[in-house]
N, C-alpha and C. Protein backbone atom coordinates (compact mmCIF):
# COMPACT_ATOMS: atom_id res chain seq x y z
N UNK A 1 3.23 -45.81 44.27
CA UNK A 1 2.38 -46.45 45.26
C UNK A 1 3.00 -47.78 45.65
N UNK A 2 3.06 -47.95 46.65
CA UNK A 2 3.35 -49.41 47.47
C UNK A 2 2.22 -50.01 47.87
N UNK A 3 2.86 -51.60 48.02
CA UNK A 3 1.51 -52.48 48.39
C UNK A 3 0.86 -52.26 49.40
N UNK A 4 1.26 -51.96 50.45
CA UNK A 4 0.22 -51.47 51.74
C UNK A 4 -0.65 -50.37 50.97
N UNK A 5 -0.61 -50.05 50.23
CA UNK A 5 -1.13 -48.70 49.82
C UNK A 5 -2.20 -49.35 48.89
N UNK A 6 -1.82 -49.49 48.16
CA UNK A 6 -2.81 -50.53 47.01
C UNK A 6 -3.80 -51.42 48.25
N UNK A 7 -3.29 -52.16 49.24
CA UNK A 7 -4.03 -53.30 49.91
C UNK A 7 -5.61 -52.31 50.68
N UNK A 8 -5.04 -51.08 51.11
CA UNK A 8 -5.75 -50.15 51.39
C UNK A 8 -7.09 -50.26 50.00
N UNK A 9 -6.79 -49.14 48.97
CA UNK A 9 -7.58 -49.51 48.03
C UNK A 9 -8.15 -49.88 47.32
N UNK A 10 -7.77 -51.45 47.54
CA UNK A 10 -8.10 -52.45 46.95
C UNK A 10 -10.33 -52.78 46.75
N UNK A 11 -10.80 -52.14 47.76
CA UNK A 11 -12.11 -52.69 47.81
C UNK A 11 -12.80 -51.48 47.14
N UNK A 12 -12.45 -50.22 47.35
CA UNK A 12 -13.20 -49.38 46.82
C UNK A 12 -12.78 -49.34 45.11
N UNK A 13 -11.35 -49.66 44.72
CA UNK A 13 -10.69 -49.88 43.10
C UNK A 13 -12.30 -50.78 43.02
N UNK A 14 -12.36 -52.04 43.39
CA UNK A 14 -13.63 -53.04 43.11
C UNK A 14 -14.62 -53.00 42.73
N UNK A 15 -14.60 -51.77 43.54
CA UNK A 15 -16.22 -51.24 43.10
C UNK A 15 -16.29 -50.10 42.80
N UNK A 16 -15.29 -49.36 41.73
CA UNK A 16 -15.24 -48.65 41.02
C UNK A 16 -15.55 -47.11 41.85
N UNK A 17 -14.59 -46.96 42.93
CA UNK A 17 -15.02 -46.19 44.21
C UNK A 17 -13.56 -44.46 44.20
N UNK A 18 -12.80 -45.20 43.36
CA UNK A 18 -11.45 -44.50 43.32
C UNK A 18 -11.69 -42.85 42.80
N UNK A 19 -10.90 -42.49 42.99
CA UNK A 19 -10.75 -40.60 42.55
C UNK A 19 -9.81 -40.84 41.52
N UNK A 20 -9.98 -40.53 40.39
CA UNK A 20 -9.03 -40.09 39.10
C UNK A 20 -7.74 -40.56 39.85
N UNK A 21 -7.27 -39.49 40.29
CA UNK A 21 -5.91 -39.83 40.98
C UNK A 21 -5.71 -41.00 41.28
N UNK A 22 -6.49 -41.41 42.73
CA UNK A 22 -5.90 -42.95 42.91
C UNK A 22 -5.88 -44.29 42.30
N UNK A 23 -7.49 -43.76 41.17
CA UNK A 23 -7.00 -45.18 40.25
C UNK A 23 -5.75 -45.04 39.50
N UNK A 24 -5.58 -43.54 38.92
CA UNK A 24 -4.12 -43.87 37.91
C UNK A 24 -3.13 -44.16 38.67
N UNK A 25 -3.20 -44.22 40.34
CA UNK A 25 -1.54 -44.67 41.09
C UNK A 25 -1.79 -46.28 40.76
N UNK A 26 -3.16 -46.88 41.36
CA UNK A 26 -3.46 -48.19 41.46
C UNK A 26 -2.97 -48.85 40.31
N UNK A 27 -3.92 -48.27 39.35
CA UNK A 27 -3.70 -49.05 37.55
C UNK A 27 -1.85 -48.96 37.77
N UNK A 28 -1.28 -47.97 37.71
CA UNK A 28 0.23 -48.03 37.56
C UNK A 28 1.09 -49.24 38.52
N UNK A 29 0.62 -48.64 39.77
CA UNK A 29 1.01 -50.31 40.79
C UNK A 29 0.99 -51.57 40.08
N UNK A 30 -0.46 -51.85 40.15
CA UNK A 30 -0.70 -52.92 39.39
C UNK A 30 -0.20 -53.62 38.21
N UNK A 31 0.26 -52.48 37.26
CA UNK A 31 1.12 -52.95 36.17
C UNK A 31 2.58 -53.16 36.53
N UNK A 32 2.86 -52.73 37.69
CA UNK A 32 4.54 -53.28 38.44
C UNK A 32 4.40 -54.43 39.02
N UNK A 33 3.19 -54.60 39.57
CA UNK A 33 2.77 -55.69 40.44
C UNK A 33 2.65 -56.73 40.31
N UNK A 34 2.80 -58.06 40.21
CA UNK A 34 2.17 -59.12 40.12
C UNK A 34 1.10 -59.71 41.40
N UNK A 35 1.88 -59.59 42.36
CA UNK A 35 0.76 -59.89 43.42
C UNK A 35 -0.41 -59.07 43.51
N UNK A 36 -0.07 -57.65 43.42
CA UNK A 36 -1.32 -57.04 43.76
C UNK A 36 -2.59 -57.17 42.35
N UNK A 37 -1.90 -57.19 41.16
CA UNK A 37 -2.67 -57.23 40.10
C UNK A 37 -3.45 -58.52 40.25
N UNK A 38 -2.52 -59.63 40.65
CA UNK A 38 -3.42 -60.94 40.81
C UNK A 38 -4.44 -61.07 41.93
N UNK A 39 -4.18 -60.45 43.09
CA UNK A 39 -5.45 -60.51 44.14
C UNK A 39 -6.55 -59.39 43.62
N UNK A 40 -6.23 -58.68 42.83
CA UNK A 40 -7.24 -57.44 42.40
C UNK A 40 -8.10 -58.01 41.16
N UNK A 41 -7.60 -58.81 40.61
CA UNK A 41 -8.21 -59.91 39.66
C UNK A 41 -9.28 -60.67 40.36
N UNK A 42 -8.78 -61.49 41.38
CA UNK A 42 -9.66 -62.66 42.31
C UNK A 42 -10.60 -62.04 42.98
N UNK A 43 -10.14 -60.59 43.73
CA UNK A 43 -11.21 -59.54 44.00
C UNK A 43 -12.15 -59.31 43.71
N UNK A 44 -11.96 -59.07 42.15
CA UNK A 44 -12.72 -58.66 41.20
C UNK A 44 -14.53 -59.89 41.00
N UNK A 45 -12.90 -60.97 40.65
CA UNK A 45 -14.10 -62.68 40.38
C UNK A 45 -15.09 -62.71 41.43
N UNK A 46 -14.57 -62.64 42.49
CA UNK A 46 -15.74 -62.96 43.85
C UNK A 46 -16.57 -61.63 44.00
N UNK A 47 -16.33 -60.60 43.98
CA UNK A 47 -17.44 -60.06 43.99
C UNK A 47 -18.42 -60.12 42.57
N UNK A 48 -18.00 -60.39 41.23
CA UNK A 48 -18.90 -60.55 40.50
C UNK A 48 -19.74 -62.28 40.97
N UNK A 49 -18.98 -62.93 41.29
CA UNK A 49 -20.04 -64.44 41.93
C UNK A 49 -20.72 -64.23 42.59
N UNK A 50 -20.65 -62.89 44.18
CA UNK A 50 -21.70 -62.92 44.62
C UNK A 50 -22.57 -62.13 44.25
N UNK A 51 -22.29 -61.27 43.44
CA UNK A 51 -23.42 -60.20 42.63
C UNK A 51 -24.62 -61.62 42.04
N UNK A 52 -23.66 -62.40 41.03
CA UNK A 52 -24.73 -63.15 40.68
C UNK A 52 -25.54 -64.22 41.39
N UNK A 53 -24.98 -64.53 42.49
CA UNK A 53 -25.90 -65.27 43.75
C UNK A 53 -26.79 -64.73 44.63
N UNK A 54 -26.67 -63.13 44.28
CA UNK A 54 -27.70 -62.38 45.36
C UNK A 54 -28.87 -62.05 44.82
N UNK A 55 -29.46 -62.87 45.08
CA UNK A 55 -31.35 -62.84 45.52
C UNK A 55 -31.77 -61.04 45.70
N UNK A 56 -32.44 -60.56 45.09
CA UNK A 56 -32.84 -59.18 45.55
C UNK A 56 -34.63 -59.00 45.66
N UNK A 57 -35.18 -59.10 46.29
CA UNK A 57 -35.95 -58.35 46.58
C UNK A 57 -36.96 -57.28 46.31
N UNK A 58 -38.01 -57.20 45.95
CA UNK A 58 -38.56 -55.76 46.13
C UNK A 58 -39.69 -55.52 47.82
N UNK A 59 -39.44 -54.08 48.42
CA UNK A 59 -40.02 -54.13 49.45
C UNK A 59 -41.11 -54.24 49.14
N UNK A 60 -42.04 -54.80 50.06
CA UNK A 60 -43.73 -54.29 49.89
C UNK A 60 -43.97 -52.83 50.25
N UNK A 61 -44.93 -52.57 49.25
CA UNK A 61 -45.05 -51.10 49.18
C UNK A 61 -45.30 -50.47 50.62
N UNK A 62 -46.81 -51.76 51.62
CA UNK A 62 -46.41 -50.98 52.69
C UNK A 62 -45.32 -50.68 53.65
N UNK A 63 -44.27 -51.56 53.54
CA UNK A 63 -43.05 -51.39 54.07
C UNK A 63 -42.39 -49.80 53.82
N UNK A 64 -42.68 -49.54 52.46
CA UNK A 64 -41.66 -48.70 51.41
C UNK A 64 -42.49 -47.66 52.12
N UNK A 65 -43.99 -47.33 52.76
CA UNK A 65 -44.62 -46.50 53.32
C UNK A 65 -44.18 -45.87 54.76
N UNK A 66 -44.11 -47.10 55.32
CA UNK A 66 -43.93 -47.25 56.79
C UNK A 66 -42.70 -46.42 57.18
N UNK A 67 -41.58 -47.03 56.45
CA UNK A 67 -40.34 -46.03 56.59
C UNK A 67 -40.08 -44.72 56.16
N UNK A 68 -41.36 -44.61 55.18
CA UNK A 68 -41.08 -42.81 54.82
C UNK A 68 -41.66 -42.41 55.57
N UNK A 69 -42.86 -42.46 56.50
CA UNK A 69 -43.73 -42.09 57.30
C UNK A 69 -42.61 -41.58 58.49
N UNK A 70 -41.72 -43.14 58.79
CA UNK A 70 -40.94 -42.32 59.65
C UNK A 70 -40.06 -41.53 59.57
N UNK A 71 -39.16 -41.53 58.62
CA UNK A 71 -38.48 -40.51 58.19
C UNK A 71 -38.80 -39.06 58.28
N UNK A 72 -40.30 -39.13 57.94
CA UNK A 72 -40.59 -37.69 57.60
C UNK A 72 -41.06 -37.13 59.14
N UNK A 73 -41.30 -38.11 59.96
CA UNK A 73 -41.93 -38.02 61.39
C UNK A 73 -40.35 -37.22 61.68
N UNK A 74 -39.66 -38.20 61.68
CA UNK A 74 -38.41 -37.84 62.77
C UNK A 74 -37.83 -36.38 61.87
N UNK A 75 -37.73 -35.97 61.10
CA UNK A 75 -37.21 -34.76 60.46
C UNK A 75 -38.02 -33.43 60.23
N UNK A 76 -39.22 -33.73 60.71
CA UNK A 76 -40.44 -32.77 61.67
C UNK A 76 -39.75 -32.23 63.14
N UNK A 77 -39.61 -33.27 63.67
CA UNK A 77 -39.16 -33.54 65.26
C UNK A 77 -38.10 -32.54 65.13
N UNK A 78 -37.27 -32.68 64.31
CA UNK A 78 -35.94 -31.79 64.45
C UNK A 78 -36.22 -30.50 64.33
């Protein structure tokens, strides 16, 4: 694997998105790599910072209503 190739997979490797196959090309890159191993590192850091800065939510139930209502409207329709 080459770096354009890795730079490609770089976001889904992140989030643990890869097929058998392409993580063992990635992991192997990476261990040739220094650049790519080091931005796949920093990758890594910032998405765990914003995991821990994100505020989540629960819907209000009538919300959580409203949208199944439509869902189930529009898949009638069909």
């Amino acid at each position: 694997m080459n770096c354009q190739k890795a730079q490609v997979l770089m976001s889904a490797a992140v989030d643990c998105e890869l097929t058998v196959k392409e993580e063992e090309g990635f992991l192997l890159h990476l261990s040739e790599c220094k650049e790519c191993k080091d931005e796949f590192e920093d990758a890594k850091k910032t998405k765990m910072i914003i995991k821990e800065k994100i505020v989540q939510f629960k819907a209000p139930q009538s919300l959580f209503n409203s949208i199944m209502e439509l869902t189930s409207a529009s898949s009638v329709e069909r």
